[in-house]
Protein backbone atom coordinates (compact mmCIF):
# COMPACT_ATOMS: atom_id res chain seq x y z
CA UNK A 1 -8.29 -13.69 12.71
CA UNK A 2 -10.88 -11.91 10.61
CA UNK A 3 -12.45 -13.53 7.51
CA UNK A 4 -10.35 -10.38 5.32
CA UNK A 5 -6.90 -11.12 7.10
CA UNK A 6 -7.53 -15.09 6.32
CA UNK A 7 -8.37 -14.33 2.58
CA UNK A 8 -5.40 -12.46 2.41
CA UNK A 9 -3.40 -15.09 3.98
CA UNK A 10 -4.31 -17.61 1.78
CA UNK A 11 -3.38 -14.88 -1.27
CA UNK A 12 0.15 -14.42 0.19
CA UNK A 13 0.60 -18.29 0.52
CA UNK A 14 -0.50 -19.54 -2.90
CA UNK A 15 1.76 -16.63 -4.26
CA UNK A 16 4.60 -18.09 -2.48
CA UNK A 17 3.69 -21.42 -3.88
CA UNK A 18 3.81 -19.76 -7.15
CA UNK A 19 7.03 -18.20 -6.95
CA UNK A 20 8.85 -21.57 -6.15
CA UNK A 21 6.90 -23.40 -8.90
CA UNK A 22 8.40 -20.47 -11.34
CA UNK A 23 11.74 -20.81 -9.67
CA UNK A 24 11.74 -24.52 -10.62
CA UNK A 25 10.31 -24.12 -14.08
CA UNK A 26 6.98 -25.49 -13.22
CA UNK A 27 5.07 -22.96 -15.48
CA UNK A 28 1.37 -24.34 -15.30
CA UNK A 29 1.56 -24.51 -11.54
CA UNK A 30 3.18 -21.45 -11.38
CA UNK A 31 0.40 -19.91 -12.79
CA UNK A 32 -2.44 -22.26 -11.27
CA UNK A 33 -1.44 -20.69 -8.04
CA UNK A 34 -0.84 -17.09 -8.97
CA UNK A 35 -4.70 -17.64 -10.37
CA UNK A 36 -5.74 -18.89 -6.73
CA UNK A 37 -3.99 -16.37 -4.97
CA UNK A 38 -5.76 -13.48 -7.31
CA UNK A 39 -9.15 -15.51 -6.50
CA UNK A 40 -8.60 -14.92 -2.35
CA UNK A 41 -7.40 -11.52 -3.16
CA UNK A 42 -10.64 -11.00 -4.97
CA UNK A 43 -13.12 -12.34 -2.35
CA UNK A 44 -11.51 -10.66 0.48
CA UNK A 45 -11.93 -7.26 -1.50
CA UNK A 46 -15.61 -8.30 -2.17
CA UNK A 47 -16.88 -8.68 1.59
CA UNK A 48 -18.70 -5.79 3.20
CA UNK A 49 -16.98 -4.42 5.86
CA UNK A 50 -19.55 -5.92 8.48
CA UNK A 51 -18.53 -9.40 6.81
CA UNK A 52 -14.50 -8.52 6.24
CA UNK A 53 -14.42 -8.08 10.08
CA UNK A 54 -16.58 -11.32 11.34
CA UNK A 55 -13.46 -13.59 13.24
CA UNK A 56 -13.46 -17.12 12.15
């Protein structure tokens, strides 16, 4: 797994975890983990490509 594909893993998971704390009404976690899963989303666009393709 590259360091971009485990950024965007971690995106896709904490917006899962969003989407069932929204389901169940849980607003401020809801949005505590839509904010997380904007902040992988944003470091994986930020590495260089050299960087975005380094496996970890």
């Amino acid at each position: 797994m590259t360091k971009y594909q485990y950024y965007m893993s971690k995106a896709d998971e904490e917006i899962t975890k969003a989407i069932k704390f929204a389901q169940k009404g849980e607003q401020a976690l809801a949005q505590f983990h839509k904010n997380a899963s904007n902040g992988f989303k944003e470091k994986a666009l930020n590495l260089s490509i050299e960087e975005g393709e380094k496996e970890i």
